[in-house]
C-alpha atoms as a PDB file:
ATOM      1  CA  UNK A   1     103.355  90.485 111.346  1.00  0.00           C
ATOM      2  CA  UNK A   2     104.734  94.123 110.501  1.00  0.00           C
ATOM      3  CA  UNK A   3     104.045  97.105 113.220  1.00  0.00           C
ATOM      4  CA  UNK A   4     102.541 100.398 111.801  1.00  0.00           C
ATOM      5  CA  UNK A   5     106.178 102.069 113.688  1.00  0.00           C
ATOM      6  CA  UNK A   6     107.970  99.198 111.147  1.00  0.00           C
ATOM      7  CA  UNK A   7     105.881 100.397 108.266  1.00  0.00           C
ATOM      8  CA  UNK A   8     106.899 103.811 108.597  1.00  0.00           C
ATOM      9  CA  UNK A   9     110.303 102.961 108.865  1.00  0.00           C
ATOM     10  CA  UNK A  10     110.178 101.457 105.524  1.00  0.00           C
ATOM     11  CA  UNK A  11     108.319 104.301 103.937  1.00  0.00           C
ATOM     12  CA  UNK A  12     110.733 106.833 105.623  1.00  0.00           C
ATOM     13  CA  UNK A  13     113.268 104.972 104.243  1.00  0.00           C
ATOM     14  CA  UNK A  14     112.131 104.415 100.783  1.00  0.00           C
ATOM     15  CA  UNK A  15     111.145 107.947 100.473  1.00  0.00           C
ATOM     16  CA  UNK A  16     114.662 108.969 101.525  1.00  0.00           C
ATOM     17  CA  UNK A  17     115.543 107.722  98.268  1.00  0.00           C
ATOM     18  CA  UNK A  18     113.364 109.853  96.327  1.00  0.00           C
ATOM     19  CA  UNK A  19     115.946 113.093  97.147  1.00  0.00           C
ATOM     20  CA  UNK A  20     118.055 111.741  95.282  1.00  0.00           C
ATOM     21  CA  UNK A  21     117.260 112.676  91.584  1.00  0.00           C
ATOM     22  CA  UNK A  22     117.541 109.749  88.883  1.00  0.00           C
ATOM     23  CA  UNK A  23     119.785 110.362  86.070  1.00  0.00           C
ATOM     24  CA  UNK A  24     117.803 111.174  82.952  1.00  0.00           C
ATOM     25  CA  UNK A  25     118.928 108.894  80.218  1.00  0.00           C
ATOM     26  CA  UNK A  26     120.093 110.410  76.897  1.00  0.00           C
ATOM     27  CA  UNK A  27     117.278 108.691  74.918  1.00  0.00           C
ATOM     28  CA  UNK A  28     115.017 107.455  76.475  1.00  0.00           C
ATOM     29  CA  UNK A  29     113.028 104.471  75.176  1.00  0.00           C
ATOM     30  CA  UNK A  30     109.758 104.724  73.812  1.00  0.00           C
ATOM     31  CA  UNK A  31     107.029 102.850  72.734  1.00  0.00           C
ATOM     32  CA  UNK A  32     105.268 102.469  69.186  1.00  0.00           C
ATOM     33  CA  UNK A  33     102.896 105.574  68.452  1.00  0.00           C
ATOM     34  CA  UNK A  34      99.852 104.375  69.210  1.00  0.00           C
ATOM     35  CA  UNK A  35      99.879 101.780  71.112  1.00  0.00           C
ATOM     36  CA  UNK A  36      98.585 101.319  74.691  1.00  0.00           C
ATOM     37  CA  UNK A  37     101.970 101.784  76.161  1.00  0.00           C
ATOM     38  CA  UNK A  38     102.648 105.302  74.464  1.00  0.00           C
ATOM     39  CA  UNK A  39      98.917 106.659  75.366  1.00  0.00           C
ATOM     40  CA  UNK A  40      99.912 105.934  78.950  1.00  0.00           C
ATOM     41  CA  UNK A  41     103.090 107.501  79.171  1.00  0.00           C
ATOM     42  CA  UNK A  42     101.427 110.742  76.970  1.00  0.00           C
ATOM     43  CA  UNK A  43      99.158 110.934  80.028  1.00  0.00           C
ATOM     44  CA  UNK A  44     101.708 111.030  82.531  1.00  0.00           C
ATOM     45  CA  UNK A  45     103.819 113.471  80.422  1.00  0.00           C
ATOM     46  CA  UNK A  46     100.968 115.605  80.059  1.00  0.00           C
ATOM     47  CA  UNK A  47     100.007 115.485  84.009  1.00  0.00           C
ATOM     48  CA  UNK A  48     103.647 116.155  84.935  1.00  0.00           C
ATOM     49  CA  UNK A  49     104.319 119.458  82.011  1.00  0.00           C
ATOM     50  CA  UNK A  50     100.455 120.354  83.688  1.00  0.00           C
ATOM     51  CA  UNK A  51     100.583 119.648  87.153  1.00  0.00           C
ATOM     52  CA  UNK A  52     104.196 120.460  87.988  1.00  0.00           C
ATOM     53  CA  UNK A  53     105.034 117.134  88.527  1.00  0.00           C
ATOM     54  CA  UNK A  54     108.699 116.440  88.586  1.00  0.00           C
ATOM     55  CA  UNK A  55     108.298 112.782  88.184  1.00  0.00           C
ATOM     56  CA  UNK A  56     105.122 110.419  88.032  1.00  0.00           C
ATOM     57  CA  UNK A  57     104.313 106.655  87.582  1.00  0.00           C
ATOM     58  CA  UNK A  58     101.418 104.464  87.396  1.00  0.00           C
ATOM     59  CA  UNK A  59     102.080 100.829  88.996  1.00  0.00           C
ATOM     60  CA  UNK A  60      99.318  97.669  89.524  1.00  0.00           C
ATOM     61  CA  UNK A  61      98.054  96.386  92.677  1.00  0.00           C
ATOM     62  CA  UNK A  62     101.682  94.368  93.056  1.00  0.00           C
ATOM     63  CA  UNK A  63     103.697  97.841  92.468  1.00  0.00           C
ATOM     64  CA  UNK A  64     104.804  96.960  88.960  1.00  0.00           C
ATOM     65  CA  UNK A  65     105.214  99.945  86.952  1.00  0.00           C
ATOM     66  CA  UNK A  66     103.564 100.294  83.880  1.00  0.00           C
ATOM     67  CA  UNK A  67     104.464 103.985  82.908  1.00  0.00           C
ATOM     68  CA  UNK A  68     107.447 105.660  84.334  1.00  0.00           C
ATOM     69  CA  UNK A  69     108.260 109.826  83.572  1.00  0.00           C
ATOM     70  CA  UNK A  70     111.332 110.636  85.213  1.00  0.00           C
ATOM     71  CA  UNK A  71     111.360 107.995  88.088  1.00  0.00           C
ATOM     72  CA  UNK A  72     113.743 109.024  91.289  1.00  0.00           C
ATOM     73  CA  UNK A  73     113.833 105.424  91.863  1.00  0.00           C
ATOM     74  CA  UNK A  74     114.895 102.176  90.152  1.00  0.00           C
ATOM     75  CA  UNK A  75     111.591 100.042  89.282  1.00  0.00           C
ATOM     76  CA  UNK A  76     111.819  97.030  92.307  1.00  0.00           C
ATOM     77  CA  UNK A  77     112.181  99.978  94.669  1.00  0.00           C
ATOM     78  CA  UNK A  78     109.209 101.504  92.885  1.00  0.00           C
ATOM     79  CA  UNK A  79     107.665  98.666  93.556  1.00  0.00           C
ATOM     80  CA  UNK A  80     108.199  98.127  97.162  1.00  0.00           C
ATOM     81  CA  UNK A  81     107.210 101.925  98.265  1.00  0.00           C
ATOM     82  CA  UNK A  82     103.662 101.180  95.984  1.00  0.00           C
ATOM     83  CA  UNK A  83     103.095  98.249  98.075  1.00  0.00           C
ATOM     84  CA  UNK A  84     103.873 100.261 101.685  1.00  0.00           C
ATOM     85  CA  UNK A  85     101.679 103.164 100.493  1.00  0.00           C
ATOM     86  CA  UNK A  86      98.882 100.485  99.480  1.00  0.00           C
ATOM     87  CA  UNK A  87      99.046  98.928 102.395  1.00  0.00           C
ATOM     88  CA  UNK A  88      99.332 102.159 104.775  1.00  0.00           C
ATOM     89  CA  UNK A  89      96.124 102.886 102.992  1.00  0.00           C
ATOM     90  CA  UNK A  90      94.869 100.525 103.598  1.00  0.00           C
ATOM     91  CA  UNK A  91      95.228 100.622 107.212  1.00  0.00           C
ATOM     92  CA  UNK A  92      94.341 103.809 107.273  1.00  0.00           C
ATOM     93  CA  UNK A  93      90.520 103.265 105.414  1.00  0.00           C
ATOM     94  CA  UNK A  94      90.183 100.261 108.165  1.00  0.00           C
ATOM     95  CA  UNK A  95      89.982 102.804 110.846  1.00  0.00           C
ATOM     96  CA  UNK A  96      88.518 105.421 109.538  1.00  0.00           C
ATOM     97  CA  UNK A  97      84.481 105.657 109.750  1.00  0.00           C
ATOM     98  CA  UNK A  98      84.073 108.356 106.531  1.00  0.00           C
ATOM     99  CA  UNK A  99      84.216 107.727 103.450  1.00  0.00           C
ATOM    100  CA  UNK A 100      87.221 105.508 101.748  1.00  0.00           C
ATOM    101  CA  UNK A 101      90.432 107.497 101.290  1.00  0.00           C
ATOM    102  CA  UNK A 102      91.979 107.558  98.146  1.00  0.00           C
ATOM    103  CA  UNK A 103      95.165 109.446  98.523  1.00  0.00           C
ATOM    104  CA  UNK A 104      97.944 110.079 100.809  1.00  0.00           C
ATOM    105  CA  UNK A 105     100.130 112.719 100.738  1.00  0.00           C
ATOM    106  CA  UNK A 106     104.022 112.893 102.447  1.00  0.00           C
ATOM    107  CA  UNK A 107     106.555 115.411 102.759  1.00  0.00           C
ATOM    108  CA  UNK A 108     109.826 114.415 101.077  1.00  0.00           C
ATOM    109  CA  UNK A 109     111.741 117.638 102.444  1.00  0.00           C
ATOM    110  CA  UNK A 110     110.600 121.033 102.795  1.00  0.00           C
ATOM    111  CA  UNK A 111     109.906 121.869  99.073  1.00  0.00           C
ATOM    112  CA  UNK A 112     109.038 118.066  97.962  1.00  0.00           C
ATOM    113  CA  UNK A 113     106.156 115.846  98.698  1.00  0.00           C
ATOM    114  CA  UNK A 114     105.261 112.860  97.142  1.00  0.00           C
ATOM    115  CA  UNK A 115     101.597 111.491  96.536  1.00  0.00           C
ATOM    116  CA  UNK A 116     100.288 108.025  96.125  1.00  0.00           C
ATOM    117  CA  UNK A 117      96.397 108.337  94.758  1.00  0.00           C
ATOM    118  CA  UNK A 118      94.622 104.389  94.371  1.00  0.00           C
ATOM    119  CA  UNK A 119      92.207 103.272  92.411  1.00  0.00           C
ATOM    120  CA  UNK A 120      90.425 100.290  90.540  1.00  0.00           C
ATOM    121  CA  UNK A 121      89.480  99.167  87.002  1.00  0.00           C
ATOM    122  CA  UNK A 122      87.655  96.404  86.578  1.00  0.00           C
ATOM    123  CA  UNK A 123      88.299  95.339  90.791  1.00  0.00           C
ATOM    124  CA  UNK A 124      92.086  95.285  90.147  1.00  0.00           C
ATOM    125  CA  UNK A 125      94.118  98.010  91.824  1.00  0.00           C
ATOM    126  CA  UNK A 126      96.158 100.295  90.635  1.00  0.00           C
ATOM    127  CA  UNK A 127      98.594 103.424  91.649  1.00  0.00           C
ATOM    128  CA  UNK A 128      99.577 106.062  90.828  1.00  0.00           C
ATOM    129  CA  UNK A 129     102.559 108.634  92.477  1.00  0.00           C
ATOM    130  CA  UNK A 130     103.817 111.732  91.888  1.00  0.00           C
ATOM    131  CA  UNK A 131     106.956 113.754  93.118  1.00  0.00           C
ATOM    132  CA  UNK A 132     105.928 117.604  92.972  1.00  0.00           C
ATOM    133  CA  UNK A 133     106.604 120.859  94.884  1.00  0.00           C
ATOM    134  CA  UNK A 134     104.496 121.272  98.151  1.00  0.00           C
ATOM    135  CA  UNK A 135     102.975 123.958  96.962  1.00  0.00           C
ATOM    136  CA  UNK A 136     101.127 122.195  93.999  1.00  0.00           C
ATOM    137  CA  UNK A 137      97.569 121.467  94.784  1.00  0.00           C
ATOM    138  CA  UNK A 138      97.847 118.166  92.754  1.00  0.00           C
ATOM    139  CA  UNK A 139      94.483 116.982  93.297  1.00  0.00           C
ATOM    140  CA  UNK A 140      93.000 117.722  90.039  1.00  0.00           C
ATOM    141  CA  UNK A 141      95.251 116.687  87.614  1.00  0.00           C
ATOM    142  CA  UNK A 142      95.655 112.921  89.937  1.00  0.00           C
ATOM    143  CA  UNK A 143      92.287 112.849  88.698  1.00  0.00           C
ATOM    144  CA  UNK A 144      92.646 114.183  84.894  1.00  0.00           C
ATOM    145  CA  UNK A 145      95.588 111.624  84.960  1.00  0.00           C
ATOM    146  CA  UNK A 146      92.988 108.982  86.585  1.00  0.00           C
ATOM    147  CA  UNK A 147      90.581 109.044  84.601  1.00  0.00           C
ATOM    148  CA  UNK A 148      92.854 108.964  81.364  1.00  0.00           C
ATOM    149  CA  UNK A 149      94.573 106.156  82.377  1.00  0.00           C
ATOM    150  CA  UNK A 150      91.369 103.809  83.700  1.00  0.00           C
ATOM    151  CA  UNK A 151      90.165 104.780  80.091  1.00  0.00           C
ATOM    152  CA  UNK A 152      92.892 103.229  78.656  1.00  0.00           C
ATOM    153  CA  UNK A 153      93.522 100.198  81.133  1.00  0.00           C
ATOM    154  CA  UNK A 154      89.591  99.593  80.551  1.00  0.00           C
ATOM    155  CA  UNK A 155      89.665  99.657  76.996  1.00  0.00           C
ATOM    156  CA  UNK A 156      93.132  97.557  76.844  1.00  0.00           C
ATOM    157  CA  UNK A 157      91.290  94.906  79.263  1.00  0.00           C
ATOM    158  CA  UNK A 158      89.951  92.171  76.404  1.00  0.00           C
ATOM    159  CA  UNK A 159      92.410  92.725  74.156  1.00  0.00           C
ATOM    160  CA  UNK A 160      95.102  90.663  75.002  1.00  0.00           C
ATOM    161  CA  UNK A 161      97.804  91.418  72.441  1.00  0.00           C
ATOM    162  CA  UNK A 162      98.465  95.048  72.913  1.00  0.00           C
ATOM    163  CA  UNK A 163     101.152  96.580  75.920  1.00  0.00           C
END
């Protein structure tokens, strides 16, 4: 059984990682215009030029990415901080008697913070975090980019075939 000091640890040492900046490949891969996989990544492009995002993905309830802009991290460490944050959540909506937090916000450094914003589709879970200045009020476009993306996770539920 983990500790809420041993939780911390980990997310103070996963968002350690985060100051140091990913290199930015030359070309980066992208998906077929049109499909599933390139509307999601259009809406975190579009949240990051927007928002002032340096960096933004959206991961499922197990922390497995499934849009990346700009990552700071390599994916299974991606992974592992979406499953801390969920959790520390999680936690934190267990004992607190309002209404269900959503969000959580941390301070990377003293210009940096990163936040992690849940939500569902169709009872699964899903994640999404962003890298931005502190200054930023990022609230509004975590919910643009929200409501874009359980639009297209919805719509992409009984298809089967498509990314």
């Amino acid at each position: 059984m983990s500790t809420l000091s041993s939780d911390f640890g980990r997310i103070r040492e996963l968002v350690a990682r985060l100051r140091v900046p990913a290199p930015i490949p030359a070309s980066p891969p992208t998906a077929p215009a049109g499909t599933r996989q390139a509307r999601l990544d259009a809406v975190l492009t579009t949240a990051c030029a927007r928002g002032g995002f340096s960096s933004m993905a959206l991961c499922d309830a197990a922390g497995l990415p499934l849009a990346v802009i700009r990552s700071p991290i390599d994916e299974a460490r991606l992974a592992g901080l979406t499953a801390v944050l969920d959790e520390a959540l999680a936690r934190v909506a267990r004992l607190w008697e309002g209404p269900r937090p959503e969000a959580l916000s941390l301070d990377i450094d003293w210009s940096d913070k990163l936040v992690f914003r849940a939500f569902t589709v169709d009872d699964r879970g899903y994640a999404l975090l962003a890298v931005c200045p502190q200054a930023v009020d990022e609230r509004g476009e975590l919910e643009l980019a929200v409501g874009a993306a359980t639009a297209l996770i919805g719509a992409g539920a009984g298809q089967g075939g498509e990314p």
